[in-house]
Protein backbone atom coordinates (compact mmCIF):
# COMPACT_ATOMS: atom_id res chain seq x y z
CA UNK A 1 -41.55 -30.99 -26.92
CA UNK A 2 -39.87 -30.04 -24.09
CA UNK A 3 -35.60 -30.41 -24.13
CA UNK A 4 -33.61 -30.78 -21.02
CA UNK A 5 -29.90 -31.20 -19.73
CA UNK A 6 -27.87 -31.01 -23.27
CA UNK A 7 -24.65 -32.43 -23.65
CA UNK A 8 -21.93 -31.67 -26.70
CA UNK A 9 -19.62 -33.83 -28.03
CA UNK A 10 -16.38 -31.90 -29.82
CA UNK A 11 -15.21 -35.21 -31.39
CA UNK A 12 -18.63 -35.93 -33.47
CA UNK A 13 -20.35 -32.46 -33.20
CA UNK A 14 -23.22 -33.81 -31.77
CA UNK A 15 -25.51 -33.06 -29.28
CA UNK A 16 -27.56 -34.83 -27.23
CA UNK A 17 -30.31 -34.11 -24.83
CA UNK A 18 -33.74 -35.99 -23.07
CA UNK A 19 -36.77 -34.91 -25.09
CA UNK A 20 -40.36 -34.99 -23.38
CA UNK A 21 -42.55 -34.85 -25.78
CA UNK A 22 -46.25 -32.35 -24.05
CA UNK A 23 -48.28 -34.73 -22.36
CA UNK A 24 -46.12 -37.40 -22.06
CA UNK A 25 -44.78 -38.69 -18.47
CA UNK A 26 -41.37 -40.41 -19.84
CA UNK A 27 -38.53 -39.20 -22.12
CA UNK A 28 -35.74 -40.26 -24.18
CA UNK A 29 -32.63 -39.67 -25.35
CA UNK A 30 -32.24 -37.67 -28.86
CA UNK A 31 -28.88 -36.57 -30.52
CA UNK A 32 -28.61 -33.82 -33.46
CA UNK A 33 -26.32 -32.51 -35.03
CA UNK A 34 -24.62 -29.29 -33.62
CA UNK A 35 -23.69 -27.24 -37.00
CA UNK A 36 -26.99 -28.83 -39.30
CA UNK A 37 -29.33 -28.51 -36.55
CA UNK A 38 -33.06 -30.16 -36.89
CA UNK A 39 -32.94 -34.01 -38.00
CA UNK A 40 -33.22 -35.45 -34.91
CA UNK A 41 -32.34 -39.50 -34.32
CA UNK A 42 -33.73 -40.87 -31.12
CA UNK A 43 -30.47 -42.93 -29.26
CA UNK A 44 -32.92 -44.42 -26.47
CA UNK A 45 -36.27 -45.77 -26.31
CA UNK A 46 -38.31 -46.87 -22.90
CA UNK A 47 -41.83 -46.25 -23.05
CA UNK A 48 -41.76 -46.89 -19.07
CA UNK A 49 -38.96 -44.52 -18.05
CA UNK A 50 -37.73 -41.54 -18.41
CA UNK A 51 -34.06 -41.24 -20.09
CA UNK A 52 -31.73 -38.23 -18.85
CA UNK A 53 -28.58 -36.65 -18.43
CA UNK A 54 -26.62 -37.93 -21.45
CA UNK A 55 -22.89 -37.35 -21.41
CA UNK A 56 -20.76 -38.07 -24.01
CA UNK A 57 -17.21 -40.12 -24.32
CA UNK A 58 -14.32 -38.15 -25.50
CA UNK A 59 -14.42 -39.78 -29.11
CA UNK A 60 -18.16 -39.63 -29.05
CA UNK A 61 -18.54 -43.34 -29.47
CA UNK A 62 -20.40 -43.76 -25.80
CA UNK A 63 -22.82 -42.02 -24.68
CA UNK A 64 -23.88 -42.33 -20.50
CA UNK A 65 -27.46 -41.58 -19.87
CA UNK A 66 -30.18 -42.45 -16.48
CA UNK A 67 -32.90 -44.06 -16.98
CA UNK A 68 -35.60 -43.46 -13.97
CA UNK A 69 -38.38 -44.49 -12.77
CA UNK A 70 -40.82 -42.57 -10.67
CA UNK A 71 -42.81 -43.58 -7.75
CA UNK A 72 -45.15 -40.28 -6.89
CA UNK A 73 -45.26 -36.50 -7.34
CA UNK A 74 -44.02 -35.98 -10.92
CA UNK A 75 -46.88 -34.12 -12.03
CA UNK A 76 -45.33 -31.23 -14.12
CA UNK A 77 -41.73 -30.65 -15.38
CA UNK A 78 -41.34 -27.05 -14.51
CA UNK A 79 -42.47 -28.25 -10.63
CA UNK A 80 -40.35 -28.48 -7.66
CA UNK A 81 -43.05 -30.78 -5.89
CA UNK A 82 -41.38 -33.75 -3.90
CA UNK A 83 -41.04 -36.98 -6.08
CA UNK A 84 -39.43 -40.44 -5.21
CA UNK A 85 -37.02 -42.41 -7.40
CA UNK A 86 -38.35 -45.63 -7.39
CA UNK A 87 -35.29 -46.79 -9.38
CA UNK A 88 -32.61 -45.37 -11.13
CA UNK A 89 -30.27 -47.09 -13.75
CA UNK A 90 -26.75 -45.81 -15.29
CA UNK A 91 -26.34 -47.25 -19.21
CA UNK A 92 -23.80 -46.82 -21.77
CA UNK A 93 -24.89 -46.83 -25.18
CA UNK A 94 -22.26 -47.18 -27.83
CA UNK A 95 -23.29 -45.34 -30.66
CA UNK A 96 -21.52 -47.25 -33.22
CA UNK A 97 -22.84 -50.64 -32.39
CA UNK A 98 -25.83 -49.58 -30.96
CA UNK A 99 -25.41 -52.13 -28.10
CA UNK A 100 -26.52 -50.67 -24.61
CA UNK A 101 -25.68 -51.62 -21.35
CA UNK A 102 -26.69 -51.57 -17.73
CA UNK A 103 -23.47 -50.32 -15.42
CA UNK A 104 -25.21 -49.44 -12.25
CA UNK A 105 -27.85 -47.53 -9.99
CA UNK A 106 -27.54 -44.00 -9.08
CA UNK A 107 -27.93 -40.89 -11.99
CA UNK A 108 -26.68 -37.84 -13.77
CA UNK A 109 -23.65 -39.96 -14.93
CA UNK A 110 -21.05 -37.96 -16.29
CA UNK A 111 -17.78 -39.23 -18.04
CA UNK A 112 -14.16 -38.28 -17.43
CA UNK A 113 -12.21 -35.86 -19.94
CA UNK A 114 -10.40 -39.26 -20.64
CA UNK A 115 -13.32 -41.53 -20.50
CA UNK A 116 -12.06 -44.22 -18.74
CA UNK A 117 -14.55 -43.62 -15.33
CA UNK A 118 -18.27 -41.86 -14.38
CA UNK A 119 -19.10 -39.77 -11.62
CA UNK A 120 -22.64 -40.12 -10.95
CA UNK A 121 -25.40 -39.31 -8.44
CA UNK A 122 -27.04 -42.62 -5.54
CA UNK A 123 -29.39 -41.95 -3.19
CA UNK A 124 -28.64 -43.50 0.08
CA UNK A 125 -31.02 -46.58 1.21
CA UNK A 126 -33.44 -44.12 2.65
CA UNK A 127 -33.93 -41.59 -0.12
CA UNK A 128 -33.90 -38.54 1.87
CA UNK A 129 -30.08 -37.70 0.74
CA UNK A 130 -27.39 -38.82 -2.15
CA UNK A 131 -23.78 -38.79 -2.58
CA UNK A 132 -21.27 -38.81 -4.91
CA UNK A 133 -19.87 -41.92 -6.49
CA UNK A 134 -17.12 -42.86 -9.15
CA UNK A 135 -16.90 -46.04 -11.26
CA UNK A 136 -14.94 -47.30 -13.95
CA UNK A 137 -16.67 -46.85 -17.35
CA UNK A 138 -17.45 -50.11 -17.38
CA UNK A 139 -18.98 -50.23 -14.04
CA UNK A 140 -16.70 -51.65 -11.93
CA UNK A 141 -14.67 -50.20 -9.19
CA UNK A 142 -17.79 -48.08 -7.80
CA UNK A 143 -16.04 -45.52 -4.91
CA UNK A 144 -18.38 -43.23 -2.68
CA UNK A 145 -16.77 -39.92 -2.89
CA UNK A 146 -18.80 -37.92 -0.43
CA UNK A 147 -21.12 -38.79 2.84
CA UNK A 148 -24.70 -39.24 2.47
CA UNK A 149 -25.33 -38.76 5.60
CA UNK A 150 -24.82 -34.67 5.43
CA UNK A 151 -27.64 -34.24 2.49
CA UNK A 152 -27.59 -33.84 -1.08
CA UNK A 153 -24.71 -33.68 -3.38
CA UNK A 154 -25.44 -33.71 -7.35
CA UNK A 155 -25.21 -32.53 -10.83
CA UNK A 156 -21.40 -33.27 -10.88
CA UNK A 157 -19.41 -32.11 -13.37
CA UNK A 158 -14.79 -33.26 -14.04
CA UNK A 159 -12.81 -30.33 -14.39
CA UNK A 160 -11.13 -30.44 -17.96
CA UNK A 161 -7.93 -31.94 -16.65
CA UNK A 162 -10.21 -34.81 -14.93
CA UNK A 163 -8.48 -34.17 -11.74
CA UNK A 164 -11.51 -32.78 -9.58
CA UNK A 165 -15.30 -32.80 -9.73
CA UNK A 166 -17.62 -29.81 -9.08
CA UNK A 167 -21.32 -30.56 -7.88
CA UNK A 168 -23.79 -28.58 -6.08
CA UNK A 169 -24.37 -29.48 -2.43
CA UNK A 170 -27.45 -28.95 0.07
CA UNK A 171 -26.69 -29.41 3.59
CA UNK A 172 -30.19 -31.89 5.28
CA UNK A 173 -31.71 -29.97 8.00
CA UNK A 174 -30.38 -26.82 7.04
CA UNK A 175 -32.51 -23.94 7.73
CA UNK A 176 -30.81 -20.32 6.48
C-alpha cells in the first residue's frame, strides 16, 4: 500500500490519510488510530476516483477530503510527469453520521483551527494555473484569495490562530 498526505486529529486521536493500494490507479480515504496503531477503517469509497488530502474538524466529527479524477499522465505515484484534472470535488464527511457531502470543486481542502470555513486549491478555466480560495464549511461564501493568473498557489495550510494561510507558490513562466 502506498500512504500519502496524513492528517491528525487532537480531539479523537485519529489519523487519517489516502491509501493506494500497488497496482491500483484510485485511492481512498482510511483513518487509524494514532496511539493503537494498525486497525484500519476505510472513511471513503470510489472505485472511480482517487480520494486525498483529508483534514480534520476541530472536534474530529468532519473530515474534508478531494476526490479527483484524472484525465492523462498518472502513470506512477512517485512521478512528476504532467497530468490533467479532469475534475476535482471538495466533500465533507461527518464521521458520526456517516453522511457525506459535495461542497465544491477545487482540492487539498483544509479546515480552519475553528472549523467554521476551508481553504482549498481551483484550477483556473484553463488548467495551466490555480489559486487560492476560501468557503464556508458548508460551501457557501466561496472567496478567491489569490490571482490565477500569476501561476500556481497550493498545499495551503491556517496558521493556529486561523488568522493567515501559508501555501507554496510557483510563479508561470518563471525560468531561474
Amino acid at each position: 500500500n502506498l500512504n500519502y498526505a496524513p492528517a491528525y486529529c487532537e480531539a479523537t486521536d485519529k489519523i487519517a490519510f489516502r491509501c493506494q493500494n500497488e497496482g491500483s490507479r484510485t485511492s481512498d480515504i482510511y483513518l487509524m488510530s494514532a496511539s493503537k496503531g494498525k486497525a484500519m477503517i476505510q472513511a471513503t469509497d470510489t472505485p472511480d476516483a482517487f480520494e486525498n488530502n483529508p483534514s480534520f474538524s476541530p472536534d474530529g466529527k468532519l473530515l474534508a477530503y478531494d476526490k479527483q479524477s484524472y484525465a492523462y499522465g498518472y502513470t506512477n505515484p512517485f512521478s512528476f510527469s504532467p497530468y490533467l484534472i479532469e475534475k476535482s470535488e471538495i466533500w465533507v464527511k461527518n464521521l458520526e453520521t456517516g453522511e457525506n457531502t459535495l461542497i465544491g470543486n477545487g482540492y487539498q481542502p483544509t479546515i480552519s483551527p475553528d472549523g467554521t470555513k476551508i481553504v482549498y486549491v481551483k484550477y483556473a478555466a484553463d488548467a495551466r494555473s490555480c489559486s487560492l480560495w476560501v468557503m464556508d464549511i458548508d460551501g457557501d461564501n466561496q472567496i478567491q484569495l489569490t490571482d490565477a493568473k500569476r501561476g500556481y498557489a497550493h498545499a495551503p495550510k491556517w496558521s493556529p490562530d486561523g488568522e493567515r494561510i501559508v501555501f507554496q507558490s510557483t510563479k508561470k513562466d518563471k525560468r531561474d
